[in-house]
Every structure is written in structure tokens, then in C-alpha cells.
N, C-alpha and C. Protein backbone atom coordinates (compact mmCIF):
# COMPACT_ATOMS: atom_id res chain seq x y z
N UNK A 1 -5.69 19.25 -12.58
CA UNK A 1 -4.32 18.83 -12.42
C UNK A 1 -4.13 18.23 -11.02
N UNK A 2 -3.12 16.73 -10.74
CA UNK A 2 -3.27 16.09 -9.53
C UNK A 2 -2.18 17.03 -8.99
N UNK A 3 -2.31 17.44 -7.64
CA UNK A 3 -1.22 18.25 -6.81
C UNK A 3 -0.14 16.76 -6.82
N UNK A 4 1.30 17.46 -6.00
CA UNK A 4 2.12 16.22 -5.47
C UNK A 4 2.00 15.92 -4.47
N UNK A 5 1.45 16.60 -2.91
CA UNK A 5 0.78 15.39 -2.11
C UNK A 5 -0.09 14.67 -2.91
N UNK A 6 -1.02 14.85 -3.61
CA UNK A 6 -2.26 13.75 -4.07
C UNK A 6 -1.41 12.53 -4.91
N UNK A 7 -0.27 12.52 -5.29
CA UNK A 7 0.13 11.39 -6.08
C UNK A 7 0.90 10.42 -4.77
N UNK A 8 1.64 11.51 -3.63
CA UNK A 8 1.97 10.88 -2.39
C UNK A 8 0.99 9.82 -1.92
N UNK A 9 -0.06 10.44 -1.47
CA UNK A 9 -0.99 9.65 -0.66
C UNK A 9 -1.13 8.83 -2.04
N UNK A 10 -1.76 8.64 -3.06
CA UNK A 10 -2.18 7.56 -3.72
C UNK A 10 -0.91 6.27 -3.72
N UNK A 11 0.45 7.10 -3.58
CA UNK A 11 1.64 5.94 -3.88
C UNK A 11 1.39 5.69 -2.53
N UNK A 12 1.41 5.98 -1.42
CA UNK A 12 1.39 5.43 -0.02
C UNK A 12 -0.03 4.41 -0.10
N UNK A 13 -0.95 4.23 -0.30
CA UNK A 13 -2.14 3.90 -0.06
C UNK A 13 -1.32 2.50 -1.41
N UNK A 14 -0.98 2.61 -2.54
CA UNK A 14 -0.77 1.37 -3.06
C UNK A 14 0.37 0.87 -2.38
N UNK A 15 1.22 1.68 -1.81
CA UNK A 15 2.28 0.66 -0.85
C UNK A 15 1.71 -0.07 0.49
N UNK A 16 0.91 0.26 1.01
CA UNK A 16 0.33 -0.53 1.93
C UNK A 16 -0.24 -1.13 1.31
N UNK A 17 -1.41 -1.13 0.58
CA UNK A 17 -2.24 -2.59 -0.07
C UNK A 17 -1.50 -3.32 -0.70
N UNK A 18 0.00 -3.48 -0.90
CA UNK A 18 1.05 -4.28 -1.38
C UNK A 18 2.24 -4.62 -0.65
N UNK A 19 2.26 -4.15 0.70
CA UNK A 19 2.96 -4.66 1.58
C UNK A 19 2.75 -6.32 1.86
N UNK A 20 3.84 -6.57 1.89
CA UNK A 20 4.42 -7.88 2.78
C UNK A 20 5.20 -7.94 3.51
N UNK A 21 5.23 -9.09 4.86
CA UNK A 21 6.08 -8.88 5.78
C UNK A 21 7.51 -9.65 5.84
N UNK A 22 8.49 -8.72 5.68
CA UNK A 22 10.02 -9.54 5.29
C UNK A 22 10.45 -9.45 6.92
N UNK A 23 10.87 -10.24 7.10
CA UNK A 23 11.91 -10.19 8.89
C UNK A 23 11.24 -9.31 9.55
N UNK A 24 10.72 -9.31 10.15
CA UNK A 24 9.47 -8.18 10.75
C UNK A 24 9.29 -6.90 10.54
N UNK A 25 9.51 -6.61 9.15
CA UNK A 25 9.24 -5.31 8.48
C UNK A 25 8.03 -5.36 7.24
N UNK A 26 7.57 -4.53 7.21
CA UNK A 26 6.30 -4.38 6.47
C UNK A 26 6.95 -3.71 5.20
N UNK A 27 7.28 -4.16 3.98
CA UNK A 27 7.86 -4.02 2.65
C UNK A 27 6.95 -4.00 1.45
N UNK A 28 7.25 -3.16 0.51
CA UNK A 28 6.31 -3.43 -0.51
C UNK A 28 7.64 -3.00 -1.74
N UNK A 29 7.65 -4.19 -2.76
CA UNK A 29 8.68 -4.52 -3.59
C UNK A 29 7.65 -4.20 -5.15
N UNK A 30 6.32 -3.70 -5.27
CA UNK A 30 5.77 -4.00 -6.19
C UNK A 30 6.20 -2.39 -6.67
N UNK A 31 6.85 -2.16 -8.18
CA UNK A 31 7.14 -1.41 -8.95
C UNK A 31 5.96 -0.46 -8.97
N UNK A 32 6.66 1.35 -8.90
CA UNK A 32 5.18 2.07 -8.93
C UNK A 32 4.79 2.58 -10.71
N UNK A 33 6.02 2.40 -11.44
CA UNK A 33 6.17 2.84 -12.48
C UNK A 33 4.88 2.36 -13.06
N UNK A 34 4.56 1.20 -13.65
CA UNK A 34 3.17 0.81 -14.38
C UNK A 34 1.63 1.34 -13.79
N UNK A 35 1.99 0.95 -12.18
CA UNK A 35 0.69 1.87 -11.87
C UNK A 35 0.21 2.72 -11.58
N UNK A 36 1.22 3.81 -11.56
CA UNK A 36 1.08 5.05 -11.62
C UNK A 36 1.06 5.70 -13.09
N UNK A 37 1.45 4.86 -14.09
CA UNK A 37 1.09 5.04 -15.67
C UNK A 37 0.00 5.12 -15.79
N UNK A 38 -0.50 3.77 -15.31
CA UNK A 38 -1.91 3.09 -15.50
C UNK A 38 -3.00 4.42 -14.38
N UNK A 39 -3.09 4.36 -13.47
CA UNK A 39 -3.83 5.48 -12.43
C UNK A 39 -4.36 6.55 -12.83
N UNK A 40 -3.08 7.40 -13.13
CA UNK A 40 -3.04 8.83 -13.97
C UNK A 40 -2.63 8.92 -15.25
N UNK A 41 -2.95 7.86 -15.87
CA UNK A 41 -2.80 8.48 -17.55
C UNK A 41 -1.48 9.02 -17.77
N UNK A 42 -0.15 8.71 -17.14
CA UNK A 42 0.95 9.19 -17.68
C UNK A 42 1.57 8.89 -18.24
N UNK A 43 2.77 9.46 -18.84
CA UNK A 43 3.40 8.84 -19.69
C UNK A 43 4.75 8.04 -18.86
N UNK A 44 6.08 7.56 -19.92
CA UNK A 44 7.15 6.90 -19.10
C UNK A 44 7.61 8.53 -18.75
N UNK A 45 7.65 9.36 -19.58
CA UNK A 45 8.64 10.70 -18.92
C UNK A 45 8.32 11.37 -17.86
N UNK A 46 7.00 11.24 -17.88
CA UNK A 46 5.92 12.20 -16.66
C UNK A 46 6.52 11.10 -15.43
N UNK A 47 6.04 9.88 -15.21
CA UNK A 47 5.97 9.49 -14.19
C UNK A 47 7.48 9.41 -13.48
N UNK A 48 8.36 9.32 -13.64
CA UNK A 48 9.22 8.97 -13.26
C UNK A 48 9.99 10.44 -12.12
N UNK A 49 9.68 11.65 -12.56
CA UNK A 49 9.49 12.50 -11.79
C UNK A 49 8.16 12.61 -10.50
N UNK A 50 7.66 12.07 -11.35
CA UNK A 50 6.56 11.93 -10.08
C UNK A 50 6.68 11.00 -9.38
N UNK A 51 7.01 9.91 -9.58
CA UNK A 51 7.50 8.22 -8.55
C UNK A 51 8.84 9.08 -7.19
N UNK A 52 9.41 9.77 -8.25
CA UNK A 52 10.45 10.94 -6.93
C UNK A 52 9.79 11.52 -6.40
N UNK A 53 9.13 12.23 -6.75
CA UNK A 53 8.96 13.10 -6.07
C UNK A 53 8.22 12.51 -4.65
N UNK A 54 7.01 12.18 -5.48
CA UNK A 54 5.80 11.38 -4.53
C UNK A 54 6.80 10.43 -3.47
N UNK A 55 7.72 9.43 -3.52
CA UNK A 55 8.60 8.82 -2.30
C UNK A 55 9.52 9.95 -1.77
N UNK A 56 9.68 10.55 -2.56
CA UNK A 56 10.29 12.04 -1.35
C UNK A 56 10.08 12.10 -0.35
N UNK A 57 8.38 12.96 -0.51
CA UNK A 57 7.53 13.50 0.28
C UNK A 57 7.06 12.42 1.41
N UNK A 58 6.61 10.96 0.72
CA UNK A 58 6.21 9.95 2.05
C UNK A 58 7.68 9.67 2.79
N UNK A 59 8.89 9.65 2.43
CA UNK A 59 10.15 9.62 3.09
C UNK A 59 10.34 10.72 3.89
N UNK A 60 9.77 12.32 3.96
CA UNK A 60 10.25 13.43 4.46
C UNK A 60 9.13 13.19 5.81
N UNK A 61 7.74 12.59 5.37
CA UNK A 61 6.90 12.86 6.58
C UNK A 61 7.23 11.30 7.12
N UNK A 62 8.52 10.80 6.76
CA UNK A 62 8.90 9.19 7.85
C UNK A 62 7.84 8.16 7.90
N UNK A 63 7.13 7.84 6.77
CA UNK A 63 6.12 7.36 6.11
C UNK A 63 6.83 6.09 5.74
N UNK A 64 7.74 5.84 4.99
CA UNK A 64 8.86 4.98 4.24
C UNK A 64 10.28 4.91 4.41
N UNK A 65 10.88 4.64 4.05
CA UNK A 65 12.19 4.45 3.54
C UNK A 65 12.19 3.90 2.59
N UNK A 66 13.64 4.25 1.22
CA UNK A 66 13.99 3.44 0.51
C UNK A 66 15.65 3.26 0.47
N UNK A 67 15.71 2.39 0.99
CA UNK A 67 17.32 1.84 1.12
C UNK A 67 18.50 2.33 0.08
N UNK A 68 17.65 2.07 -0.86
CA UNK A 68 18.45 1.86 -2.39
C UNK A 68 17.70 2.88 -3.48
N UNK A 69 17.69 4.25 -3.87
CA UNK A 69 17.05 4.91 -4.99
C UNK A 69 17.00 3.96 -6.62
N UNK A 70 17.53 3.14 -6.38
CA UNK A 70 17.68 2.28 -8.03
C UNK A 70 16.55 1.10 -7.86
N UNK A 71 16.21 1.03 -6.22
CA UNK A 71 15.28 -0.29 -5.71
C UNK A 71 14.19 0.07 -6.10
N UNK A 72 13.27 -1.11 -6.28
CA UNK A 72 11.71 -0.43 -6.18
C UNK A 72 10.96 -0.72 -4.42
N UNK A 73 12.41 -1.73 -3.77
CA UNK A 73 11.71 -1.89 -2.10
C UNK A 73 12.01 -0.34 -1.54
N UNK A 74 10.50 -0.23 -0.66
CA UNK A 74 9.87 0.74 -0.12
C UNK A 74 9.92 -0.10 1.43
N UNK A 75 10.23 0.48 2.24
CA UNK A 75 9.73 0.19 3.90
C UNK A 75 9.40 1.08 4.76
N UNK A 76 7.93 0.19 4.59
CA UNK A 76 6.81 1.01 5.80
C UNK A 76 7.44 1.15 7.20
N UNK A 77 7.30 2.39 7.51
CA UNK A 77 7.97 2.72 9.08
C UNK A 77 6.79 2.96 9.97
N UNK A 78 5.83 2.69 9.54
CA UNK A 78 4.74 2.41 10.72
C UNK A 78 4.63 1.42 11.46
């Protein structure tokens, strides 16, 4: 069974390899829903608790921000 740091770090690690730079912020707009389906074999019901949870946790250790909970933009605070 994947713990919920381990789905953290994997969503952090695809938000950086999908970052782009908007107005001198490092952004990543690419939806985690499909590839976190695709990754771990989940379903639509599973993941969507886990897409929370997992940006929680990179939001609590100031990893991200997400402006908007309905957005799929993520901003890297590194």
C-alpha cells in the first residue's frame, strides 16, 4: 500500500517536471487527475482524495500553493 507522503513526493516530482515559467513564477497547470490514475492504478473515486490530500501535504511543508482549490495551477515556491 502507497503511504500519503509517497503520493506527495510523486505529485511534487510530476509538478516540477511540468513546470513552466509564468511572470517569474515557476507553475505547473498540467491536471494530476489522469496521472495519478495512470501511476497508481486508481480509480476516478480513489484519486481524487488522494490529489487532496497529496497538495495538502506539499502546501503544509510550503512546497506549493494553489490559489484556487477548483484550479489544477499549482505554484512552486521554491
Amino acid at each position: 500500500m502507497v503511504e500519503a507522503s509517497d503520493y506527495a513526493n510523486a505529485v511534487y516530482r510530476f509538478v516540477q517536471a511540468h513546470a513552466t515559467v509564468e511572470h517569474g513564477r515557476r507553475v505547473c497547470r498540467e491536471p494530476l487527475y489522469p496521472w495519478l490514475m495512470r501511476e497508481f492504478d486508481l480509480s476516478i473515486h480513489e484519486v481524487k482524495g488522494i490529489r487532496t490530500a497529496a497538495v495538502k501535504e506539499l502546501e503544509r511543508q510550503g512546497l506549493v500553493q494553489r490559489p484556487n482549490p477548483r484550479s489544477v495551477l499549482l505554484i512552486l515556491t521554491d
